[in-house]
N, C-alpha and C. Protein backbone atom coordinates (compact mmCIF):
# COMPACT_ATOMS: atom_id res chain seq x y z
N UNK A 1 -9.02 1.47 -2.04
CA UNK A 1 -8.25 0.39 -2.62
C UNK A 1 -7.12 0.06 -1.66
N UNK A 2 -6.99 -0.94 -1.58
CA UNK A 2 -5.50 -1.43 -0.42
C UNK A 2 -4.39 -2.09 -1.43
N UNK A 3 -3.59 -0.91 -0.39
CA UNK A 3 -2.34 -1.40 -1.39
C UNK A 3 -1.97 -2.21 -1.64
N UNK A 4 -1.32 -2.73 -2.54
CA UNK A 4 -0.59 -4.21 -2.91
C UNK A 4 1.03 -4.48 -2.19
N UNK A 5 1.40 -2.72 -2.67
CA UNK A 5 2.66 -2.30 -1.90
C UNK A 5 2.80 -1.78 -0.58
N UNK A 6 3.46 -2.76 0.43
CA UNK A 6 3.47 -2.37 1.72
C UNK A 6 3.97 -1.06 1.87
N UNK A 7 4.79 -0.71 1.26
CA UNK A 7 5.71 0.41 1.12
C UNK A 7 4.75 1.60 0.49
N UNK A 8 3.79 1.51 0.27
CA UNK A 8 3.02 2.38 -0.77
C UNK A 8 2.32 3.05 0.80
N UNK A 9 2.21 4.23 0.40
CA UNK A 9 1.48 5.37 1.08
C UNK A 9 -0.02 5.17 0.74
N UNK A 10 -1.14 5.48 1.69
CA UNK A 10 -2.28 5.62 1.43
C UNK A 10 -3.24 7.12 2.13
N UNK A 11 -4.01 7.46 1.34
CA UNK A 11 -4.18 9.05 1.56
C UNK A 11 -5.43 8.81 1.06
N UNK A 12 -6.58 9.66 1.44
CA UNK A 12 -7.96 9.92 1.02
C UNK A 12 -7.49 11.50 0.21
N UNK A 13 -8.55 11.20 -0.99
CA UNK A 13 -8.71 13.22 -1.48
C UNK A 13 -7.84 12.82 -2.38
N UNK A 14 -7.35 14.50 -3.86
CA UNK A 14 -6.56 13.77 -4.61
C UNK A 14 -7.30 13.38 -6.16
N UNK A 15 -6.39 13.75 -6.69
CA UNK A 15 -7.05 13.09 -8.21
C UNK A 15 -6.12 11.52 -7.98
N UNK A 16 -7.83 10.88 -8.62
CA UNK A 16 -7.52 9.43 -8.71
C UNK A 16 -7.79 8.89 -10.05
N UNK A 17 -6.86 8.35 -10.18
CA UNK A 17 -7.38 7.35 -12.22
C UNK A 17 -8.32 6.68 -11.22
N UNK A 18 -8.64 5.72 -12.53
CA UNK A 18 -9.81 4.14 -12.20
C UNK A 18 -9.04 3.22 -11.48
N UNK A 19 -7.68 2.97 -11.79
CA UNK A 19 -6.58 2.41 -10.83
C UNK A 19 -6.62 1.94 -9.61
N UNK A 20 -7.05 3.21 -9.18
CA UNK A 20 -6.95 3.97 -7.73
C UNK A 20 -5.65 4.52 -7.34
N UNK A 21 -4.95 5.16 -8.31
CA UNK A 21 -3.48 5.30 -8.59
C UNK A 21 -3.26 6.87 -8.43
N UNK A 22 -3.11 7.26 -8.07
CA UNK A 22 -2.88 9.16 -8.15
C UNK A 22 -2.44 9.65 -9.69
N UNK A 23 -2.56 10.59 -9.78
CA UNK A 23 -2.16 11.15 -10.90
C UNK A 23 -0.99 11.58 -11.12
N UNK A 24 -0.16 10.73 -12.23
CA UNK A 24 1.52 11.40 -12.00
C UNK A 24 2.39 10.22 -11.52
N UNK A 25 1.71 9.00 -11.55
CA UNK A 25 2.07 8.19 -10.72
C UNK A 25 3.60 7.75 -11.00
N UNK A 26 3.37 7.78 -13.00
CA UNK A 26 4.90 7.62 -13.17
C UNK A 26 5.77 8.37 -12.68
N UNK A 27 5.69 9.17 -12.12
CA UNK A 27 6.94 10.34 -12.12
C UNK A 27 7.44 10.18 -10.57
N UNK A 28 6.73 9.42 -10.03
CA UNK A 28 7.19 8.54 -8.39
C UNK A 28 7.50 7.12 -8.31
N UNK A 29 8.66 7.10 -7.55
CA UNK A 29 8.83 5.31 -7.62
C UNK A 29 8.09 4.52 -7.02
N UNK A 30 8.00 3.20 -7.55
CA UNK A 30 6.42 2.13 -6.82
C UNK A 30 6.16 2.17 -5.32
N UNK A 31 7.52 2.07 -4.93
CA UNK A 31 7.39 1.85 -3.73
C UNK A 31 7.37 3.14 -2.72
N UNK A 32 6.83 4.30 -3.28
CA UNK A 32 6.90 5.66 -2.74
C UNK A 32 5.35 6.01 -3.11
N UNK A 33 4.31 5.39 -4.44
CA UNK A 33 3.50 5.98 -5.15
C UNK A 33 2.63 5.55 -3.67
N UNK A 34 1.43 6.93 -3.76
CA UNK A 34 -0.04 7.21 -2.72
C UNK A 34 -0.73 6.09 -3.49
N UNK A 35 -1.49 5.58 -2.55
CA UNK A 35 -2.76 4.52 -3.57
C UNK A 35 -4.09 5.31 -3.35
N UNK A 36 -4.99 5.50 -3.72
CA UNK A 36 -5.64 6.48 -3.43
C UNK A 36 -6.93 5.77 -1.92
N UNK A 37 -7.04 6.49 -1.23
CA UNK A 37 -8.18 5.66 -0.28
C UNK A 37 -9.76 5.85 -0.55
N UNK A 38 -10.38 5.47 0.46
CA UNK A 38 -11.81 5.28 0.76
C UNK A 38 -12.06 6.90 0.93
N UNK A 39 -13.00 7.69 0.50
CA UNK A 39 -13.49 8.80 0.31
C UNK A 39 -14.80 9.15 0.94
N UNK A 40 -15.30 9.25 1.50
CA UNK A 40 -16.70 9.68 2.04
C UNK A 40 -16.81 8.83 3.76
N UNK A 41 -18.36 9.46 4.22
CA UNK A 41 -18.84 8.61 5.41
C UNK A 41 -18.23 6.69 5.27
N UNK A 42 -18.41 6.25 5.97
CA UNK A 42 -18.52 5.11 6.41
C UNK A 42 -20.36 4.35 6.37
N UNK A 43 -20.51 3.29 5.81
CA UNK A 43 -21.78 3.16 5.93
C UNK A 43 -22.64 2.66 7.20
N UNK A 44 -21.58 2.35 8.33
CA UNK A 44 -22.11 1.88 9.62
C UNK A 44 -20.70 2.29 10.54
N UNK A 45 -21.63 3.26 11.67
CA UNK A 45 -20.53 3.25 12.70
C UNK A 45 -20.84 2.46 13.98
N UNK A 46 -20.04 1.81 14.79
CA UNK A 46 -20.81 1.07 16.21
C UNK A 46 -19.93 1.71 17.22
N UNK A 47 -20.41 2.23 18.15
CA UNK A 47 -20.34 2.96 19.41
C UNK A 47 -20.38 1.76 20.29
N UNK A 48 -19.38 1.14 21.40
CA UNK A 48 -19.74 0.25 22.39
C UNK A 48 -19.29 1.53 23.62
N UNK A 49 -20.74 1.68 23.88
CA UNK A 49 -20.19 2.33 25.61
C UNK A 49 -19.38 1.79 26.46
N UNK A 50 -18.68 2.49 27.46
CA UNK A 50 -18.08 2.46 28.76
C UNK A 50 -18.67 3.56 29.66
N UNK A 51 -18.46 3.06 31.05
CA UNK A 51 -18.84 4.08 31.81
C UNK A 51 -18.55 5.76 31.09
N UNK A 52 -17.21 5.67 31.46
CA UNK A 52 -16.88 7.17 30.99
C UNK A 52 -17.18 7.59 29.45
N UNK A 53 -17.65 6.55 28.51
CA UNK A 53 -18.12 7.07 27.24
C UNK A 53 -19.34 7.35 26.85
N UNK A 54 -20.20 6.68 27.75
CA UNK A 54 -21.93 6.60 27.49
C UNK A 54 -22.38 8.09 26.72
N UNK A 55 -22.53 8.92 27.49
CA UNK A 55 -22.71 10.27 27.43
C UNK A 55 -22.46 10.83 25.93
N UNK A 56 -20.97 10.87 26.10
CA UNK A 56 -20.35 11.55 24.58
C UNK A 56 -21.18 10.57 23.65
N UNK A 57 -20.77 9.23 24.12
CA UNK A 57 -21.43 8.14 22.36
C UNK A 57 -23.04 8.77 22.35
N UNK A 58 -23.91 8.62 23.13
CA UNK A 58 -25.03 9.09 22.81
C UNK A 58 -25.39 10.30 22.14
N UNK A 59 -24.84 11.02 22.97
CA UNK A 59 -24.98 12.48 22.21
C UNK A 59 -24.25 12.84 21.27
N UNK A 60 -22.90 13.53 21.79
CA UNK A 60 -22.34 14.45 20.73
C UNK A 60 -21.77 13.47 19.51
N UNK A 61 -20.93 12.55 19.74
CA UNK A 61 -21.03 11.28 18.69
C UNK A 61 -21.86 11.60 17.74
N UNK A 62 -22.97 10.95 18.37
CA UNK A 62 -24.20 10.38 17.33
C UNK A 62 -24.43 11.80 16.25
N UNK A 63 -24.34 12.94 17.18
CA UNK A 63 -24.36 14.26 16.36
C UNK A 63 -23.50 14.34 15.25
N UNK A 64 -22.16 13.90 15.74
CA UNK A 64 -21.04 14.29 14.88
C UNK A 64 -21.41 13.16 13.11
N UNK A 65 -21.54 12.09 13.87
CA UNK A 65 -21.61 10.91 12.78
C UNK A 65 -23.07 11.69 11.87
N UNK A 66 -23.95 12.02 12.36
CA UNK A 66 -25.43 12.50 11.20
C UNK A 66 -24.80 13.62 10.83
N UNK A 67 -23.93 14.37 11.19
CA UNK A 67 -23.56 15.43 10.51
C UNK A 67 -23.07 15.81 9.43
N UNK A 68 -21.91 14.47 9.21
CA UNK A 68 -20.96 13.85 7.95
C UNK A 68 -21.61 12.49 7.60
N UNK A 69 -22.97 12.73 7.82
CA UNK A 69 -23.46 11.72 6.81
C UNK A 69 -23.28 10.24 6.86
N UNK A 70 -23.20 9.65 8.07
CA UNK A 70 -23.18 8.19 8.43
C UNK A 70 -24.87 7.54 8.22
N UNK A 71 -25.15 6.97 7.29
CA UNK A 71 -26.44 6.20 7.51
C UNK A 71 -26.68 5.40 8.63
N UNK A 72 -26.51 5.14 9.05
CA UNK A 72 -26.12 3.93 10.08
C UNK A 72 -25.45 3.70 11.18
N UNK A 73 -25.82 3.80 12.32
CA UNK A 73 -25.13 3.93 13.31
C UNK A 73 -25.84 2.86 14.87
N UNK A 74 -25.18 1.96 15.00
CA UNK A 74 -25.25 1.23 16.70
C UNK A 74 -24.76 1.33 17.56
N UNK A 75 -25.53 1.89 18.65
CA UNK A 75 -25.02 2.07 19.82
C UNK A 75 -24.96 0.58 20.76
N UNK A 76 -23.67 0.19 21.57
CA UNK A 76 -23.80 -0.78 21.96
C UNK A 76 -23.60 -0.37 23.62
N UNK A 77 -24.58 -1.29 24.44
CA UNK A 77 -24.53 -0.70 25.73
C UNK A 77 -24.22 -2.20 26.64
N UNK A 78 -23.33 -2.23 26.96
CA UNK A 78 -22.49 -3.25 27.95
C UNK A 78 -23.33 -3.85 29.14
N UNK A 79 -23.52 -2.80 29.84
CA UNK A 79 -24.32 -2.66 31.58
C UNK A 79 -25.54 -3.35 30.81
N UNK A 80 -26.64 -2.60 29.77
CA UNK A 80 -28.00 -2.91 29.77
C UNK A 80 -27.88 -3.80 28.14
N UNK A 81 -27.08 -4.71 28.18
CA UNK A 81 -26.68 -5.77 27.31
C UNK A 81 -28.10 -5.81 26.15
N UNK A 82 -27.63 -4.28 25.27
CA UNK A 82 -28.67 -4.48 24.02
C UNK A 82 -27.94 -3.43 23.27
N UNK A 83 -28.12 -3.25 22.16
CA UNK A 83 -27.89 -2.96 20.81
C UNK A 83 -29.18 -1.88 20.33
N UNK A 84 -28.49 -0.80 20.26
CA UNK A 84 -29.79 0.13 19.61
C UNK A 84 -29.30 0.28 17.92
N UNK A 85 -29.85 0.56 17.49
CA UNK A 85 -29.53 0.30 15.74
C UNK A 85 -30.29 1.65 15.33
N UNK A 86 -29.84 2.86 14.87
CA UNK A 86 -30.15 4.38 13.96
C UNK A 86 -29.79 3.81 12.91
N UNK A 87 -31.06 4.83 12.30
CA UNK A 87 -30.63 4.89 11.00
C UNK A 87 -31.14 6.71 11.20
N UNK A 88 -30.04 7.31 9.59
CA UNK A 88 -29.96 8.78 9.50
C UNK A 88 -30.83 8.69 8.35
N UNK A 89 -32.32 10.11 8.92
CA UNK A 89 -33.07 10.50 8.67
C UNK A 89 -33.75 12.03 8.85
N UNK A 90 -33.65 12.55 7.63
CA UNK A 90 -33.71 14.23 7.83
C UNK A 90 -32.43 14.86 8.69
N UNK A 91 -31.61 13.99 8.73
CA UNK A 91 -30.30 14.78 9.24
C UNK A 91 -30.16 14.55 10.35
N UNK A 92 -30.78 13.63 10.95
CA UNK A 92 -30.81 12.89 12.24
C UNK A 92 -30.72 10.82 11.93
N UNK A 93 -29.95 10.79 13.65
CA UNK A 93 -30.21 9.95 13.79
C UNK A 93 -31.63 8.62 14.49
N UNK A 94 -32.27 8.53 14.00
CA UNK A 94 -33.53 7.94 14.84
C UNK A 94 -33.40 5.99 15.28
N UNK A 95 -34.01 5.75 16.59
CA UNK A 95 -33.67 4.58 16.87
C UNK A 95 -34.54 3.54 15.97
N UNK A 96 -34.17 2.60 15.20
CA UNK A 96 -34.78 2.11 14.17
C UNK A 96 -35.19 0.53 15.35
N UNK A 97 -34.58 0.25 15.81
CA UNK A 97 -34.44 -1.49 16.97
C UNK A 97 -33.37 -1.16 17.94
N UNK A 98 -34.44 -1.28 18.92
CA UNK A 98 -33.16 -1.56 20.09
C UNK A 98 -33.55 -3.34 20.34
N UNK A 99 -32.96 -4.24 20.59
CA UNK A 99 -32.17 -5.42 20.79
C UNK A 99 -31.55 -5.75 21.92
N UNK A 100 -31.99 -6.93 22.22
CA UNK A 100 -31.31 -7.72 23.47
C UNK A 100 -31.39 -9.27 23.53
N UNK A 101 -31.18 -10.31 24.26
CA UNK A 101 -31.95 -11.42 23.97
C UNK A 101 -31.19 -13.41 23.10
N UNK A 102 -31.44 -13.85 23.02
CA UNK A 102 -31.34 -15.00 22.25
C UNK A 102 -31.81 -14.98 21.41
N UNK A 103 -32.80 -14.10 20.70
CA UNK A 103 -33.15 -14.68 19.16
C UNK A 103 -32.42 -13.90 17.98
N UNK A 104 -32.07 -14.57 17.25
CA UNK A 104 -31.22 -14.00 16.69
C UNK A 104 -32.37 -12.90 15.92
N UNK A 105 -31.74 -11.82 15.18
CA UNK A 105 -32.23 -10.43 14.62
C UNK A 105 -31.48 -10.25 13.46
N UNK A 106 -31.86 -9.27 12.28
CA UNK A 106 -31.49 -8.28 11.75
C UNK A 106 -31.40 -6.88 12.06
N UNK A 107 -30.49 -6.73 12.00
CA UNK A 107 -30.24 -4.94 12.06
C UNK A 107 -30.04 -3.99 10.87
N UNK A 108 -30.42 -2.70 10.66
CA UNK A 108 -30.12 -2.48 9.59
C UNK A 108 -28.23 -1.57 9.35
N UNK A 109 -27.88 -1.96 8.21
CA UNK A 109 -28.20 -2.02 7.07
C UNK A 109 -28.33 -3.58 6.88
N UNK A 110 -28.23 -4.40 7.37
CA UNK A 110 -27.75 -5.76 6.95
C UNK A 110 -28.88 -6.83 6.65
N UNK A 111 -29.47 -7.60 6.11
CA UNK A 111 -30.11 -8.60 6.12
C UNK A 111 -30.21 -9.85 6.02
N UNK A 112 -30.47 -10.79 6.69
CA UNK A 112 -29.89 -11.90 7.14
C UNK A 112 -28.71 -12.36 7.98
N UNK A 113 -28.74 -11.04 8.81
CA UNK A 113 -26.98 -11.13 9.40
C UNK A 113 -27.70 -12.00 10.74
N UNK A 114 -28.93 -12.24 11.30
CA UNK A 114 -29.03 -13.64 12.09
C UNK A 114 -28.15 -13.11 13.34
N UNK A 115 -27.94 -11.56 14.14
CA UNK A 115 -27.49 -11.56 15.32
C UNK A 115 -27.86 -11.95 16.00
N UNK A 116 -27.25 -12.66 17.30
CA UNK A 116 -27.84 -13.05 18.67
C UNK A 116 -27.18 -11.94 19.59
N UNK A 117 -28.14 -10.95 19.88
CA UNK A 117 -27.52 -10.54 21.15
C UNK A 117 -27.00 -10.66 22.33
N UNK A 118 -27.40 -11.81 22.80
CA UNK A 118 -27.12 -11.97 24.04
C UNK A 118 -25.60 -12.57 24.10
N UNK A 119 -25.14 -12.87 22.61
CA UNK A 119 -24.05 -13.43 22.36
C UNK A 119 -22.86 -12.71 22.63
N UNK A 120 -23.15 -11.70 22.57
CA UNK A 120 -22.21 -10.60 22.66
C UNK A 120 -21.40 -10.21 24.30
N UNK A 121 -22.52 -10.81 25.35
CA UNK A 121 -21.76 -10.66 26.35
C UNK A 121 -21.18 -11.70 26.86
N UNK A 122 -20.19 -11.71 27.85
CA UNK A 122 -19.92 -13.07 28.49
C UNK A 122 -20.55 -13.64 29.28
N UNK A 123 -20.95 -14.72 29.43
CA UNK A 123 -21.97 -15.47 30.68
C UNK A 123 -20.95 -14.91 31.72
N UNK A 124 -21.99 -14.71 32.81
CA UNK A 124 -21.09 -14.30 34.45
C UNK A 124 -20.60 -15.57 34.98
N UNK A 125 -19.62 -15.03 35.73
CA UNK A 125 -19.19 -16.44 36.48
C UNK A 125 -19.73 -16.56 37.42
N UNK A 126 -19.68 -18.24 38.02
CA UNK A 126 -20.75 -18.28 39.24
C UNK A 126 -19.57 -18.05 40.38
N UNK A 127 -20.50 -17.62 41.14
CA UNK A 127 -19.98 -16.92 42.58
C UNK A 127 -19.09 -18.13 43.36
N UNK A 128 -17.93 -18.01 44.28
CA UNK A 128 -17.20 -19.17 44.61
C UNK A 128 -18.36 -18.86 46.54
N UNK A 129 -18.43 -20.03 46.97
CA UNK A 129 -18.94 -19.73 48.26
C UNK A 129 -17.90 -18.70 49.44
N UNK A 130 -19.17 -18.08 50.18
CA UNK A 130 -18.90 -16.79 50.29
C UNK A 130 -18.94 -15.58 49.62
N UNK A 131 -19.62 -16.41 48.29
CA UNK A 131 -19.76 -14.45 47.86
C UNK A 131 -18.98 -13.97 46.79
N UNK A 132 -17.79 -14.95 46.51
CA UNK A 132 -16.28 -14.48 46.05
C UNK A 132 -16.48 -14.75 44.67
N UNK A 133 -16.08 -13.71 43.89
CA UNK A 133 -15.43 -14.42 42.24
C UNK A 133 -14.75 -14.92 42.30
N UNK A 134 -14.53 -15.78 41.32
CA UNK A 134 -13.59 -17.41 40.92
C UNK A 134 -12.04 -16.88 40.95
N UNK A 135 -12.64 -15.38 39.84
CA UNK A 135 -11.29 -14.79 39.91
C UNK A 135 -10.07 -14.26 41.37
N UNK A 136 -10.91 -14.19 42.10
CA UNK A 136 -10.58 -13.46 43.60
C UNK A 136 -9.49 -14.67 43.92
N UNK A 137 -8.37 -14.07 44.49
CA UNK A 137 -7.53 -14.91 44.91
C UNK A 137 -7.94 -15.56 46.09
């Protein structure tokens, strides 16, 4: 639940009314009371690699996320401009679609979400003569 009160504290765990209010709430002032948070996995995590992250996101990541129970997990890879899409199965993660391209797709969990992959990266810039990026002073 998100607070209403900027001033309000937010904390996962905790006895919570239906509220989403902690228990006791009267006995703290409004602007001091915990609101209670989001409790469990996440239903989709997305990993966008970098050089120095590839490795960890693939592996130990992906481990950590099936471990605590993430259904859902995309790996996004920059260099080889595609989208792998897991889903958690028997306690693993397995590649359900890997993705690249102009046509748009579904991934799961989602349906009808109509991605375009290729959207995701930036068109390159064209080369200035000689060789040079536009950017190059």
């Amino acid at each position: 639940m998100l607070a209403r009160n900027p001033d309000a504290l937010q904390r996962t765990g905790g006895d919570c009314d239906d509220s989403g209010r902690r228990a006791n709430a009267e006995l703290i002032p409004e602007r001091f009371q915990v609101i209670c948070g989001v409790e469990g996995p996440p239903t989709l995590a997305i990993e966008i690699f970098s050089p120095s992250t590839a490795l960890a996101d693939r592996t130990r990541k992906r481990a950590l996320y099936a471990r605590h129970g993430v259904p859902y997990l995309w790996l996004v890879d920059p260099d080889a401009r595609d989208v792998e899409a897991h889903v958690l199965r028997a306690g693993a993660h397995v590649v359900e679609a890997r993705v690249s391209g102009p046509q748009p797709v579904d991934l799961p969990p989602f349906t009808g979400l109509g991605l375009v992959p290729s959207s995701l990266w930036p068109e390159p810039l064209p080369l200035r003569s000689g060789g040079r990026s536009p950017l190059a002073p």
